[in-house]
C-alpha atoms as a PDB file:
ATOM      1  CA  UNK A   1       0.000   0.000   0.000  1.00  0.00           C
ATOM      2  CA  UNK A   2       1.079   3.292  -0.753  1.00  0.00           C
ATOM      3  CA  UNK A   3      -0.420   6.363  -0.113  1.00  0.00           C
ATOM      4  CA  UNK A   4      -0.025   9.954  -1.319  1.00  0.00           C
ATOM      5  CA  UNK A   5      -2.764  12.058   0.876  1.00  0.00           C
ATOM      6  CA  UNK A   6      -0.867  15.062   0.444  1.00  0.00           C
ATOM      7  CA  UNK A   7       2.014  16.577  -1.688  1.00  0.00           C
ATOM      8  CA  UNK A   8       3.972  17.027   1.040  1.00  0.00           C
ATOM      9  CA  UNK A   9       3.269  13.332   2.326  1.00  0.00           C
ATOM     10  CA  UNK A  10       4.173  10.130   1.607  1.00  0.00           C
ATOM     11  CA  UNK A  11       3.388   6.598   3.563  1.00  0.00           C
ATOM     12  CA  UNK A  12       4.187   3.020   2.414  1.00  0.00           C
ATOM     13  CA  UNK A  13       3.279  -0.447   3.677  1.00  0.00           C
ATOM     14  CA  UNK A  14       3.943  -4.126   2.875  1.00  0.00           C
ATOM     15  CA  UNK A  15       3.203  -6.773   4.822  1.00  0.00           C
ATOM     16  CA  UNK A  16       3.674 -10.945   4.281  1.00  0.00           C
ATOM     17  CA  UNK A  17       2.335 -13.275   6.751  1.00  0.00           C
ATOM     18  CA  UNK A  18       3.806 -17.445   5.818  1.00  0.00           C
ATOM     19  CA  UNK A  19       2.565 -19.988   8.083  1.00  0.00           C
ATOM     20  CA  UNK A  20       3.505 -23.905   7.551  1.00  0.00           C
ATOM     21  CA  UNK A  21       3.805 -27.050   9.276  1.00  0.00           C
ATOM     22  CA  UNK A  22       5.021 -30.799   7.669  1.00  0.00           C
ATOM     23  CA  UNK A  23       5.103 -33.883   8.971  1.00  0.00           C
ATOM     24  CA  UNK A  24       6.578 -37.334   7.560  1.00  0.00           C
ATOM     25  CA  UNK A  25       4.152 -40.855   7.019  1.00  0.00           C
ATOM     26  CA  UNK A  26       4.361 -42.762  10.603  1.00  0.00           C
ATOM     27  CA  UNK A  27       5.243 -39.393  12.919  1.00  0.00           C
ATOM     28  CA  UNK A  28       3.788 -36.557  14.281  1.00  0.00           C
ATOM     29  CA  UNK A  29       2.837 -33.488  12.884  1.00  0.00           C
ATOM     30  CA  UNK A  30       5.900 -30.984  13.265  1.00  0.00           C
ATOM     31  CA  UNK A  31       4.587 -27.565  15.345  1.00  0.00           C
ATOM     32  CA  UNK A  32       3.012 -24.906  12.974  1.00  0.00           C
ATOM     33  CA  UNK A  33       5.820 -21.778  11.949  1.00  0.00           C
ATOM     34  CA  UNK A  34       4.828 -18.678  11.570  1.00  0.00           C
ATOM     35  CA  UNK A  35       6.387 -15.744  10.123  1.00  0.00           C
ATOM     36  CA  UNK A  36       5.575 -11.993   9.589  1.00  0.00           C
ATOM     37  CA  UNK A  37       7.549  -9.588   7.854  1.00  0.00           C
ATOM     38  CA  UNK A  38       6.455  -5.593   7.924  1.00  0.00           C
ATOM     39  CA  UNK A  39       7.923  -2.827   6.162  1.00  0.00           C
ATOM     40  CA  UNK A  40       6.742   0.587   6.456  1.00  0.00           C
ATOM     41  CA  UNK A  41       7.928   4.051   5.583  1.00  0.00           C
ATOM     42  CA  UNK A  42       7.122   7.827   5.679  1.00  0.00           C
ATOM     43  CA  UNK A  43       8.133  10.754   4.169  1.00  0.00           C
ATOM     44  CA  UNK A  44       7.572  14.375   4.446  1.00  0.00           C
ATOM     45  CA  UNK A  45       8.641  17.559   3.244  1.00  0.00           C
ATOM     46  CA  UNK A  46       8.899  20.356   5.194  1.00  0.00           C
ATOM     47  CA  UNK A  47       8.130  24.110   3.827  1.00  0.00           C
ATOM     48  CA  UNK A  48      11.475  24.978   3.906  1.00  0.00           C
ATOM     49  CA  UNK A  49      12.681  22.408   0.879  1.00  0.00           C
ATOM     50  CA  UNK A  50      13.934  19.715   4.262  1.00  0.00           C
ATOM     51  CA  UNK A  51      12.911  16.070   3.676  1.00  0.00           C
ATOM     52  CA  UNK A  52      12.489  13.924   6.434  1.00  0.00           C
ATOM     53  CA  UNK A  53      11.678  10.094   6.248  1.00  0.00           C
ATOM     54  CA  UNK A  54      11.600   7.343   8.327  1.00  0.00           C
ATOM     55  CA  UNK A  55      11.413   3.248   7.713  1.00  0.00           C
ATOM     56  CA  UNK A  56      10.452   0.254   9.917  1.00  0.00           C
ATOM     57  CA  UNK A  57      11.427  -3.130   9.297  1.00  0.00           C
ATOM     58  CA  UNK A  58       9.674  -5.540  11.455  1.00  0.00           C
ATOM     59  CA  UNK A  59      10.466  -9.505  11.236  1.00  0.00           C
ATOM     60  CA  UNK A  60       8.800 -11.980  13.809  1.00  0.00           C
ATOM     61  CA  UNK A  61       9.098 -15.644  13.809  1.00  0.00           C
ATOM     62  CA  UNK A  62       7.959 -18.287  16.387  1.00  0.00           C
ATOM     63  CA  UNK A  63      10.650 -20.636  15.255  1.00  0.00           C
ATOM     64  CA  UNK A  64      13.484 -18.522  16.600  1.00  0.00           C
ATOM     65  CA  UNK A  65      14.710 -19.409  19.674  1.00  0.00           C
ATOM     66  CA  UNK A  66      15.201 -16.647  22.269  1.00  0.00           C
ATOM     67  CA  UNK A  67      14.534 -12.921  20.203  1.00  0.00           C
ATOM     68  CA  UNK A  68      11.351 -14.365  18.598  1.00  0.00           C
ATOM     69  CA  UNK A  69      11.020 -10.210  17.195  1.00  0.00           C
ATOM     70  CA  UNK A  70      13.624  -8.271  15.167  1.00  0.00           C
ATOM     71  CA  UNK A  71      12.709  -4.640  14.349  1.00  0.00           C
ATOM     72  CA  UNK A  72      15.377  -2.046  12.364  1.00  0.00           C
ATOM     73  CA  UNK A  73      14.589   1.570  12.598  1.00  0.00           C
ATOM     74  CA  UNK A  74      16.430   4.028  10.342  1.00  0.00           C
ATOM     75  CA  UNK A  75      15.714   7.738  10.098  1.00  0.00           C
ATOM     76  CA  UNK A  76      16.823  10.541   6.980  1.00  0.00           C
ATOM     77  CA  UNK A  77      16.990  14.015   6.487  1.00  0.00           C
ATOM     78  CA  UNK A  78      17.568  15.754   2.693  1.00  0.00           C
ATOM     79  CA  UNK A  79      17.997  19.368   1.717  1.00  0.00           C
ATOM     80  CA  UNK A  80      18.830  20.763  -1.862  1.00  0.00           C
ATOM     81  CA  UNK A  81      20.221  24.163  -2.069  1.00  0.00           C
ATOM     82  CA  UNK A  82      21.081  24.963  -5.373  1.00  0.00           C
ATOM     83  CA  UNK A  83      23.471  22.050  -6.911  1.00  0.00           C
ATOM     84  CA  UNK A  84      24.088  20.999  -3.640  1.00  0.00           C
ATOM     85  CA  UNK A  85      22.533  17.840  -1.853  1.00  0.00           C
ATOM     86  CA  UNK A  86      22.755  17.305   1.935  1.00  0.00           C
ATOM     87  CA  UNK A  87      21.564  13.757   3.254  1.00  0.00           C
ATOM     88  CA  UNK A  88      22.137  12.996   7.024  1.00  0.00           C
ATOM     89  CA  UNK A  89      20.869   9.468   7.471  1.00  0.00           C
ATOM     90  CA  UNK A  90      21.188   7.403  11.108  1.00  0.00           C
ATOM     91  CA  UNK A  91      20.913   3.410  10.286  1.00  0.00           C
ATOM     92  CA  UNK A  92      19.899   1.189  13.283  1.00  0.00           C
ATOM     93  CA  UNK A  93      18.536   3.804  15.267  1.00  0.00           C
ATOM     94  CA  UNK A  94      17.736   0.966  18.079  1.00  0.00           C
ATOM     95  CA  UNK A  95      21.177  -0.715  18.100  1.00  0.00           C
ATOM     96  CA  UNK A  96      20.645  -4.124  16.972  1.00  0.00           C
ATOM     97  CA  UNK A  97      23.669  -6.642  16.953  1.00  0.00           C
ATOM     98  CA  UNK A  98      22.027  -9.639  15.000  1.00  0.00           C
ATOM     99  CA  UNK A  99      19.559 -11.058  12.683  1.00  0.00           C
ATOM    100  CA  UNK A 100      17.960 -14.404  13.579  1.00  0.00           C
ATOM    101  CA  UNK A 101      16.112 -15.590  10.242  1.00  0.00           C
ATOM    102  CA  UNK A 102      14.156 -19.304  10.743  1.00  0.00           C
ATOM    103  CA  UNK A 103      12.874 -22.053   8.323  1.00  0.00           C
ATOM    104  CA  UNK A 104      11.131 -25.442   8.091  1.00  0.00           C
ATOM    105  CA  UNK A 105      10.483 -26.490   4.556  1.00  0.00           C
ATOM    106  CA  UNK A 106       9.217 -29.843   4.488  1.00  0.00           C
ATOM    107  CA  UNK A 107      12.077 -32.439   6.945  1.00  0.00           C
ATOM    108  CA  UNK A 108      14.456 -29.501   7.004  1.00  0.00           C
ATOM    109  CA  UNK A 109      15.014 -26.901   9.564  1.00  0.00           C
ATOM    110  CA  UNK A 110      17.509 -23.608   8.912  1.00  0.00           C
ATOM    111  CA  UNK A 111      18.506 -21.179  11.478  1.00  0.00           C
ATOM    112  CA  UNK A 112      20.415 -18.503  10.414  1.00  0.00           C
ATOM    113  CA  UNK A 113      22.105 -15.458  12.445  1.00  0.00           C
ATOM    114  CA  UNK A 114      23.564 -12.454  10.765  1.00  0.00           C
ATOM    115  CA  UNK A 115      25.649 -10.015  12.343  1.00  0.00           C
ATOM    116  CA  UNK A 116      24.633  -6.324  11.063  1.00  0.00           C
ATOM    117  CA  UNK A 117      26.306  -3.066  11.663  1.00  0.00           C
ATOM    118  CA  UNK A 118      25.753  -1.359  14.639  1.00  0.00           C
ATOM    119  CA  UNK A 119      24.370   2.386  14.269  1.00  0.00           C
ATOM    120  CA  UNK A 120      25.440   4.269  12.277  1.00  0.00           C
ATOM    121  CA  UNK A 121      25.768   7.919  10.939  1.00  0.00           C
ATOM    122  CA  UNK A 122      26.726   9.414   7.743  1.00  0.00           C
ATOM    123  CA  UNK A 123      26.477  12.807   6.062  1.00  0.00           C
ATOM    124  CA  UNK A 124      26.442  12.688   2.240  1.00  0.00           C
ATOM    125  CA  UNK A 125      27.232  15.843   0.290  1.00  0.00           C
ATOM    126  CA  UNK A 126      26.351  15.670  -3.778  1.00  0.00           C
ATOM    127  CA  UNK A 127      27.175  17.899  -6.269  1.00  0.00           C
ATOM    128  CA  UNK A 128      25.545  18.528  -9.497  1.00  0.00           C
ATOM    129  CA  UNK A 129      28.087  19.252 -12.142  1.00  0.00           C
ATOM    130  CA  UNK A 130      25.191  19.679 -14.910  1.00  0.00           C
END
């Protein structure tokens, strides 16, 4: 979903739900997995020419042991002046460490854990030649 209300607005969603559960001829039924995955963003412009966003990313999984919930936060803020291009952006705003990603497909199981960089701040300057 994405939405437009006003010029100066802008909001996003996507959202995936998976659930599953196997089981092999002669055993039980292996526990249902679930899985939900959000992303979500806004944007707005303020009067003086400043952009400002946000996104969420949102994972949950009842497969994962411990941390069954992973959310990543990142912030931005743009202003053009002229042929220049400001962009302060702050990645990770909550400080995560790790990524825990789960699977069952059919007899196999996957757990995964990714390490991901800590927060993080950069200021980008562009400049337009043309």
């Amino acid at each position: 979903i994405s939405l437009t209300p006003f010029k100066w607005l802008s909001v996003s969603y996507e959202g995936k739900y998976y659930q599953s559960a196997s089981r092999q001829n002669g055993f039980d039924r292996m526990p249902w997995i679930r899985t939900l995955t959000n992303n979500a963003s806004l944007d707005f412009t303020l009067p003086w020419g400043i952009t400002v966003g946000a996104s969420l990313y949102h994972y949950s999984n009842n497969f994962n042991d411990g941390d069954k919930s992973f959310i990543l936060l990142n912030a931005e803020a743009r202003y053009a002046i002229k042929r220049f291009t400001f962009t302060l952006t702050c990645d990770n705003l909550l400080n995560r460490k790790d990524y825990v990603y789960s699977n069952r497909s059919a007899l196999t199981e996957t757990n995964s854990i990714y390490n991901i960089r800590t927060r993080s701040v950069l200021l980008k300057v562009r400049f337009r030649i043309l």
